[in-house]
Protein backbone atom coordinates (compact mmCIF):
# COMPACT_ATOMS: atom_id res chain seq x y z
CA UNK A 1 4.73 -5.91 -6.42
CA UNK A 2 7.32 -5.21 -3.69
CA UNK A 3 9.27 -6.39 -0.61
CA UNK A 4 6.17 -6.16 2.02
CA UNK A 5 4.38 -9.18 3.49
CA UNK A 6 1.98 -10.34 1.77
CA UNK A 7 0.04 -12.31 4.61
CA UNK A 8 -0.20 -10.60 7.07
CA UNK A 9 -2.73 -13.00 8.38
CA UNK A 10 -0.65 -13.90 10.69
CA UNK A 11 0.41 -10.88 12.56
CA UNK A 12 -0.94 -9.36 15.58
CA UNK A 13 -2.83 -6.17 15.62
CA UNK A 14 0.38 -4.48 17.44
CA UNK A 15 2.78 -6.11 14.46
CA UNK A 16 0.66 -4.78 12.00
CA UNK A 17 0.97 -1.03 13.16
CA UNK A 18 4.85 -1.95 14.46
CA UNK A 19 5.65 -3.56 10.29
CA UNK A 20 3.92 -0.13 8.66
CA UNK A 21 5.45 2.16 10.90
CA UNK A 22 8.55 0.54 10.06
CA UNK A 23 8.09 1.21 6.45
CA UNK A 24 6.60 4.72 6.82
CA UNK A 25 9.60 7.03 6.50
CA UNK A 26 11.66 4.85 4.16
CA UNK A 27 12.65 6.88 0.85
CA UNK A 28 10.24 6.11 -2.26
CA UNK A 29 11.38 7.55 -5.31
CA UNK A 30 9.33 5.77 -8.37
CA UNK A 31 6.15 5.64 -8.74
CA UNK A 32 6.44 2.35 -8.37
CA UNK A 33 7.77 2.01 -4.86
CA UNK A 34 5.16 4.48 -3.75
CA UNK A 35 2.28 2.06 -5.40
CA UNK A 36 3.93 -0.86 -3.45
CA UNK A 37 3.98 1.27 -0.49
CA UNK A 38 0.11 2.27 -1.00
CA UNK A 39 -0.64 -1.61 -1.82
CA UNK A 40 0.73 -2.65 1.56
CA UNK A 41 -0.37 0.08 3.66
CA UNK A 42 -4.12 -0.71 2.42
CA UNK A 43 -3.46 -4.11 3.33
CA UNK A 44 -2.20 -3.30 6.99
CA UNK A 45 -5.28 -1.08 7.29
CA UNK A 46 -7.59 -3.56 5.94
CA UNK A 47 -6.30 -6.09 8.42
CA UNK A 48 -6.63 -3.86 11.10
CA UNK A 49 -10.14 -2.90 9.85
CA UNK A 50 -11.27 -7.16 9.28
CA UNK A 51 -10.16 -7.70 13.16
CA UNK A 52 -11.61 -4.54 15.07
CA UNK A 53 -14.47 -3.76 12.66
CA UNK A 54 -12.93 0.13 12.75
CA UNK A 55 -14.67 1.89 10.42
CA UNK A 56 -11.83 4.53 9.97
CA UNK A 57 -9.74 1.69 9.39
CA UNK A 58 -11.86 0.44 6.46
CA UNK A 59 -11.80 4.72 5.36
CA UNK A 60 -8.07 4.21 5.54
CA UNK A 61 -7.55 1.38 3.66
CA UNK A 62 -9.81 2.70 0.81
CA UNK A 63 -7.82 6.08 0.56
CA UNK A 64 -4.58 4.06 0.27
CA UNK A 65 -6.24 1.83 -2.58
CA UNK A 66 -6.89 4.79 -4.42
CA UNK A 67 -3.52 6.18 -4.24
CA UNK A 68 -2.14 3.19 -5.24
CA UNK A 69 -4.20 2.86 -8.15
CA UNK A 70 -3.76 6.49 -9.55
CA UNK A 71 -0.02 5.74 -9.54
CA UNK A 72 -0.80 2.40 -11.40
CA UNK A 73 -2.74 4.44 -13.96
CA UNK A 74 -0.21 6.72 -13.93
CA UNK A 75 2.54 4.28 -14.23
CA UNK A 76 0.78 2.54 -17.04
CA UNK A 77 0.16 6.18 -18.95
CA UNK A 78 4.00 6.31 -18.79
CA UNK A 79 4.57 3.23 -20.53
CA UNK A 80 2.06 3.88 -23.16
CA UNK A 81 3.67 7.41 -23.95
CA UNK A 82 7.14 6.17 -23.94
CA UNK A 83 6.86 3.34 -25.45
CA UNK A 84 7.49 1.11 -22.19
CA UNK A 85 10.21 2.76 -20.67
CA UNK A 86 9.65 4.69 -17.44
């Protein structure tokens, strides 16, 4: 879906917050970069959440899931009513 890490398995609770933070304020313009932006943020949080058992990280992760998947749904309502091109 993007150009994030997808294992982050591997990366210390600092790198995580130091890898989104270095993503934050990058321009999105498509709904498509913002899903892959809401994809990886959920996964930083998640990671964050799995390690520390914060349960404001779990709350975070779950908001950014569902922003992710309203532009999905959106994204996919675009290619239905245009015939497949956004």
């Amino acid at each position: 879906m993007s150009d994030y890490p997808s294992d982050l398995s591997t990366l210390t609770g600092p790198q995580l917050v130091r890898a989104f933070l270095a993503e934050i304020d990058k321009p999105r313009t498509t709904p498509a970069e913002k899903a892959a932006f809401f994809d990886f943020k959920a996964q930083v949080f998640a990671a964050l959440a799995q390690r520390n058992g914060d349960p404001e990280a779990f709350k975070a992760a779950e908001r950014a899931r569902t922003h992710r998947d309203r532009l999905l749904a959106k994204i996919a309502t675009g290619e239905t009513l245009s015939g497949g091109d956004l």
